[in-house]
Protein backbone atom coordinates (compact mmCIF):
# COMPACT_ATOMS: atom_id res chain seq x y z
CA UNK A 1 20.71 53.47 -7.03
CA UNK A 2 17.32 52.46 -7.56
CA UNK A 3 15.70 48.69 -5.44
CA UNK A 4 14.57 46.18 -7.61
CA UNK A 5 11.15 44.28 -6.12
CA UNK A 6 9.72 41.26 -7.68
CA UNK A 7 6.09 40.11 -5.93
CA UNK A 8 4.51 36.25 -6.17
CA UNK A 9 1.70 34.15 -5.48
CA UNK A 10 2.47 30.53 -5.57
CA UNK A 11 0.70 27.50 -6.22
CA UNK A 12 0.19 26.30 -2.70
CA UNK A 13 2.56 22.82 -2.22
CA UNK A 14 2.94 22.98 -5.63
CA UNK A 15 7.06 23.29 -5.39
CA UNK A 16 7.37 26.68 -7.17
CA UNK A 17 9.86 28.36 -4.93
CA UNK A 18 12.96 26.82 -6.55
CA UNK A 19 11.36 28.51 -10.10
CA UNK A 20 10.60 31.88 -8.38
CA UNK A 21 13.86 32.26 -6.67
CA UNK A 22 15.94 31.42 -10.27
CA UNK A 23 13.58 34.15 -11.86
CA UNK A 24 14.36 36.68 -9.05
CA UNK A 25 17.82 35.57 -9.48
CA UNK A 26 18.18 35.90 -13.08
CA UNK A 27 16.34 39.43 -13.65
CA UNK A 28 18.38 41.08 -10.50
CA UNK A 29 15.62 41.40 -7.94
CA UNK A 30 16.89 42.81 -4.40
CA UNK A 31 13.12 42.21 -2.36
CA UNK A 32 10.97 39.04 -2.96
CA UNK A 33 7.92 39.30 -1.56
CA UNK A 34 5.94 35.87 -2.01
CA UNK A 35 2.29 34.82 -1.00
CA UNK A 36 0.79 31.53 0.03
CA UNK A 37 4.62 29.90 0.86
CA UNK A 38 4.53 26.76 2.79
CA UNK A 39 6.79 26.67 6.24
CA UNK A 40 8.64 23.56 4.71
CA UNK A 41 9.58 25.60 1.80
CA UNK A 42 11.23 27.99 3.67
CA UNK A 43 14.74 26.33 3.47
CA UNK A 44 15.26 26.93 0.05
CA UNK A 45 14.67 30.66 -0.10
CA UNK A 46 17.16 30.56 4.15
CA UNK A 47 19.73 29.16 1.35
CA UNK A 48 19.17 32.07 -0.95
CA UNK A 49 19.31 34.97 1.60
CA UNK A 50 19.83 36.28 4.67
CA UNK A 51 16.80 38.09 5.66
CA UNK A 52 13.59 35.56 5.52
CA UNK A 53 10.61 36.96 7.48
CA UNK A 54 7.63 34.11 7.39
CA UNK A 55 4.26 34.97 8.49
CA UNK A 56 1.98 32.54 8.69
CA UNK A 57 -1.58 33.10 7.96
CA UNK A 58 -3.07 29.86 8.60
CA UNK A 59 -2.08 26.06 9.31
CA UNK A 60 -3.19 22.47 8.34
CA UNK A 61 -4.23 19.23 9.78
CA UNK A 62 -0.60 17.63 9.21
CA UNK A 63 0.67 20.68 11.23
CA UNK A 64 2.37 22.78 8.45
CA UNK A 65 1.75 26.29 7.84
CA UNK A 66 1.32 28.86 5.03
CA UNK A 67 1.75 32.83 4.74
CA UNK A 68 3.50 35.69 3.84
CA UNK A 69 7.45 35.67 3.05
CA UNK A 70 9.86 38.46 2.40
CA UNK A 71 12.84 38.10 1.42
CA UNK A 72 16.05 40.24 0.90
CA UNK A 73 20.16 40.23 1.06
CA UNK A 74 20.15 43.78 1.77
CA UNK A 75 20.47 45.08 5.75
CA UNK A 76 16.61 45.59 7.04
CA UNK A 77 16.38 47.58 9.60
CA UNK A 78 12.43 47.59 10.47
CA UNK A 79 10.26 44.75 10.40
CA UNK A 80 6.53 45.08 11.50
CA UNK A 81 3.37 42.74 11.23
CA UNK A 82 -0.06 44.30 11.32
CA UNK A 83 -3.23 42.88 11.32
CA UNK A 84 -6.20 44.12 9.35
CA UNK A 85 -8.21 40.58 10.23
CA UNK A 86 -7.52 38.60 12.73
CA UNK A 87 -4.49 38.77 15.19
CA UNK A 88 -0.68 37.67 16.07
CA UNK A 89 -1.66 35.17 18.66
CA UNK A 90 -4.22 33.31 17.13
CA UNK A 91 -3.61 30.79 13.71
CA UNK A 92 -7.21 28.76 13.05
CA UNK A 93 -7.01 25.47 10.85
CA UNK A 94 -7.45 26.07 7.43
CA UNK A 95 -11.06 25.49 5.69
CA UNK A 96 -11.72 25.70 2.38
CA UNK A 97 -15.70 23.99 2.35
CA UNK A 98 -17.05 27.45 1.49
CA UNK A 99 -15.49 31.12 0.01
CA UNK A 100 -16.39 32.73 3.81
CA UNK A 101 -14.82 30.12 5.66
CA UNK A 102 -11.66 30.07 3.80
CA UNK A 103 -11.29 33.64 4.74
CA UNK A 104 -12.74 32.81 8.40
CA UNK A 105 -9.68 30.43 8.53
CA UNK A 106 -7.04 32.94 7.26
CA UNK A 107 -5.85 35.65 9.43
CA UNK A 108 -4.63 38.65 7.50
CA UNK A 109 -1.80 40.67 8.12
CA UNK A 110 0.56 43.52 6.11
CA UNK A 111 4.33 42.23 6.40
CA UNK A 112 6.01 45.77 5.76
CA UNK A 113 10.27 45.28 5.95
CA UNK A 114 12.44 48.86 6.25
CA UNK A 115 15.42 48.21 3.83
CA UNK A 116 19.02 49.87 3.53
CA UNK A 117 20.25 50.01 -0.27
CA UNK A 118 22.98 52.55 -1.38
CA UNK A 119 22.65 55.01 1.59
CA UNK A 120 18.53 55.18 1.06
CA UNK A 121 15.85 53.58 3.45
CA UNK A 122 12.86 51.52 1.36
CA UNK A 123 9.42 50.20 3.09
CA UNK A 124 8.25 47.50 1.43
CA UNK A 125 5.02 45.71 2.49
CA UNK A 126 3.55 42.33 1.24
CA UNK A 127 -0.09 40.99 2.19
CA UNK A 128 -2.43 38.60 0.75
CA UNK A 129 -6.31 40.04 0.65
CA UNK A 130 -9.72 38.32 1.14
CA UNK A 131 -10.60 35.07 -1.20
CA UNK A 132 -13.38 36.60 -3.42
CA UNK A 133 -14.94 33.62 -5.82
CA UNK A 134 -16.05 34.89 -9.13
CA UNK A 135 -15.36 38.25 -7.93
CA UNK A 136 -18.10 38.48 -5.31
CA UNK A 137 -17.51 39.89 -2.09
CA UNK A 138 -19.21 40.95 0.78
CA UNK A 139 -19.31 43.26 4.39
CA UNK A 140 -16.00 41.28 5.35
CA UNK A 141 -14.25 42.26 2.80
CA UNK A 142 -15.06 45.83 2.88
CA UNK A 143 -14.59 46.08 6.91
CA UNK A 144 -11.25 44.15 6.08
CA UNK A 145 -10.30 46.74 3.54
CA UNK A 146 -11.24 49.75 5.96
CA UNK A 147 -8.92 48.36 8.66
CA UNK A 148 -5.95 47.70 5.90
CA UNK A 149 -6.51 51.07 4.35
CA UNK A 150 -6.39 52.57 8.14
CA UNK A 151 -2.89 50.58 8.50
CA UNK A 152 -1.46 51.92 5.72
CA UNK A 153 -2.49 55.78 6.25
CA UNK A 154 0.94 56.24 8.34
CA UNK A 155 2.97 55.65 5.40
CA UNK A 156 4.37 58.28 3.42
CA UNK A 157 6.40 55.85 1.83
CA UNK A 158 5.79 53.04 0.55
CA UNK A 159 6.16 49.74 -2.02
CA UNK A 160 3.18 47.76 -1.56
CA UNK A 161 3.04 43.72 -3.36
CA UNK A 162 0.54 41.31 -2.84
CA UNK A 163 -2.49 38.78 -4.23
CA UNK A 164 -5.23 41.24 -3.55
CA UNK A 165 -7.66 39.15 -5.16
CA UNK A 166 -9.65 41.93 -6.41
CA UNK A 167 -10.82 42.74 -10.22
CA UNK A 168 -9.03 45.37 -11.58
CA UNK A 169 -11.22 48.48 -11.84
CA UNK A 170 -13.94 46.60 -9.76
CA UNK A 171 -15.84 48.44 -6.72
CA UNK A 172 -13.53 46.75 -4.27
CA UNK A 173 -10.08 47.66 -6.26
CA UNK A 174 -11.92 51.53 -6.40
CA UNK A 175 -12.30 51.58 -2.64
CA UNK A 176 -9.29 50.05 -2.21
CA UNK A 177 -7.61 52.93 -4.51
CA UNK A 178 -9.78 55.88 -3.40
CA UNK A 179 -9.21 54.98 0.70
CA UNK A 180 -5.48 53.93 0.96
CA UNK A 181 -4.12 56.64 -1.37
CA UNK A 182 -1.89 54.25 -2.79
CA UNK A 183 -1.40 53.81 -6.82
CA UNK A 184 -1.56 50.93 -8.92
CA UNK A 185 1.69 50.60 -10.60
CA UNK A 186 0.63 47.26 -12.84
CA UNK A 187 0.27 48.68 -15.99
CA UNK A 188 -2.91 48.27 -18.45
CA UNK A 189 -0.81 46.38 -20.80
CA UNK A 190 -1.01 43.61 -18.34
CA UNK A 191 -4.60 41.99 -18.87
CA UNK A 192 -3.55 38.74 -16.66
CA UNK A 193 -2.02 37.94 -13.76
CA UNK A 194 -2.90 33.95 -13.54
CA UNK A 195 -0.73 32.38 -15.17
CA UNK A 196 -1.98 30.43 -18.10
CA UNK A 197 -0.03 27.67 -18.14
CA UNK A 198 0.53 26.63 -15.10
CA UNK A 199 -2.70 28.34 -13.66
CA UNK A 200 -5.61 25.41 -12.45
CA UNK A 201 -8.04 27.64 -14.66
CA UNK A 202 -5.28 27.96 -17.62
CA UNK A 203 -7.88 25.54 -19.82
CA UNK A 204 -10.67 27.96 -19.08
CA UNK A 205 -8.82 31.27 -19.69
CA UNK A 206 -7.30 30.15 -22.85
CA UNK A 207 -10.41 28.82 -24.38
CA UNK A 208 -12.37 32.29 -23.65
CA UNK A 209 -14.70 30.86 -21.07
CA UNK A 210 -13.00 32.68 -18.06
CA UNK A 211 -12.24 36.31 -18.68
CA UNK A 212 -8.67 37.65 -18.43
CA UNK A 213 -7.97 39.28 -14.66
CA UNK A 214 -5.66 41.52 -12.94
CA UNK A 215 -5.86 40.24 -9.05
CA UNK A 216 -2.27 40.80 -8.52
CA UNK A 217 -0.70 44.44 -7.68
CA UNK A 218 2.28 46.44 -6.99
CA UNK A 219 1.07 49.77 -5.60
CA UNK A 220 2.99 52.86 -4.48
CA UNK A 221 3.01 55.80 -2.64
CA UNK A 222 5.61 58.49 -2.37
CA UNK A 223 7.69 56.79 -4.56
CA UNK A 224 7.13 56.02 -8.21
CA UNK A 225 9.05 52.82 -10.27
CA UNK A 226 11.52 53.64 -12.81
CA UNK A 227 10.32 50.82 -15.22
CA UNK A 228 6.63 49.77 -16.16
CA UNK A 229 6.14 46.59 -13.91
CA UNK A 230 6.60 43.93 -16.09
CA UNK A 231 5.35 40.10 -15.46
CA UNK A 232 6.91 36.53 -15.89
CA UNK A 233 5.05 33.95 -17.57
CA UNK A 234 5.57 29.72 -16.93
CA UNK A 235 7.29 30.53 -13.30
CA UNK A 236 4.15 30.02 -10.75
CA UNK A 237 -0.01 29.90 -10.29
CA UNK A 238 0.08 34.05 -10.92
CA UNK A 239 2.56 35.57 -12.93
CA UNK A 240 5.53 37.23 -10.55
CA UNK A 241 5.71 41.45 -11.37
CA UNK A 242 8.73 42.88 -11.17
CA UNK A 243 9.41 46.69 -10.67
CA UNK A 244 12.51 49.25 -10.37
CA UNK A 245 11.47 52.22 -7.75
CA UNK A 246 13.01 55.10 -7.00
């Protein structure tokens, strides 16, 4: 039997999780792995499964917290949390005043989850990259990519989701490609991943002022998906992909 993964990145407090989890629900997806969750959210998806792994990547004045969730009914039997910026003891206040210090503010870690379906073990890792405005980046981003590339070298095996906020085909997304030996799975039928309805650029992308971009990825290695990953328009801020592996 083959595992069904469906990847997200929500609107931040924008109540999407309800929507996300009916999608999952409705086109049979085992693994949810979901980016920029709020802790208070968290309820809904405990009610919806049995495994919920949060990891927070940053928190607010009011105390909350967002990060990385993963969610699955199946039995896990690995979980591990990696850092390529930042660290596990350490979760700064959240500033958004410039690009640099939102990513200052945002420690950065690989959630990768070991799953048991039909007699067959599945690593399945979830992360949310650097902010890049416009597409511009700079040395953090490619030290940051160095150290997640590093990380993921170990694997031989391997479902990777996540916002990687980087242009498809762009220098960073060739690095990215070229160092971590992983594959992009998205395929080039896909021209957007922001969602352009519910998107907060949705006026500009439709109107042809903002180009059409691919920021959001599954990639692969040692395993290859069954279907072309397909996407789900009018659910959240980025279109969820869904894939089939092997």
């Amino acid at each position: 039997m083959d595992l069904t993964v469906m990847s997200a990145f929500l609107g931040r407090d924008k109540k999407q999780v309800p929507a996300v989890v009916a999608c999952a629900k409705e086109v049979g997806a085992e693994v949810l792995c979901l980016q920029e969750v709020m802790d208070f959210e968290l309820p809904h998806l405990q009610e919806n499964y049995r495994f919920t792994r949060f990891v927070p990547m940053t928190r607010f004045v009011d105390g909350s917290t967002m990060g990385l969730v993963t969610c699955t009914n199946l039995a896990v039997s690995e979980v591990r949390e990696q850092y390529y910026m930042g660290d596990a003891t350490e979760l700064t206040l959240f500033d958004e005043s410039t690009p640099d210090q939102v990513n200052n503010t945002k420690r950065r870690p690989l959630l990768t989850c070991t799953l048991l379906k039909s007699g067959r073990w599945y690593a399945v890792g979830n992360t949310h990259f650097l902010y890049s405005k416009e597409g511009k980046f700079g040395e953090q981003h490619h030290l940051s990519l160095r150290s997640l590339a590093e990380i993921l070298r170990p694997y031989k095996k391997l479902i990777l989701c996540g916002a990687m906020v980087m242009l498809r085909d762009g220098s960073l997304y060739n690095e990215f490609v070229q160092t971590s030996g992983l594959q992009d799975w998205v395929p080039r039928t896909i021209e957007c991943t922001l969602d352009r309805k519910l998107h907060k650029l949705s006026a500009l992308m439709n109107s042809g002022a903002m180009p059409l971009v691919v920021v959001d990825y599954i990639f692969g290695v040692g395993c290859s998906p069954v279907v072309t990953v397909c996407q789900f328009e009018g659910v959240c801020d980025h279109t969820p992909l869904l894939t089939m592996v092997q």
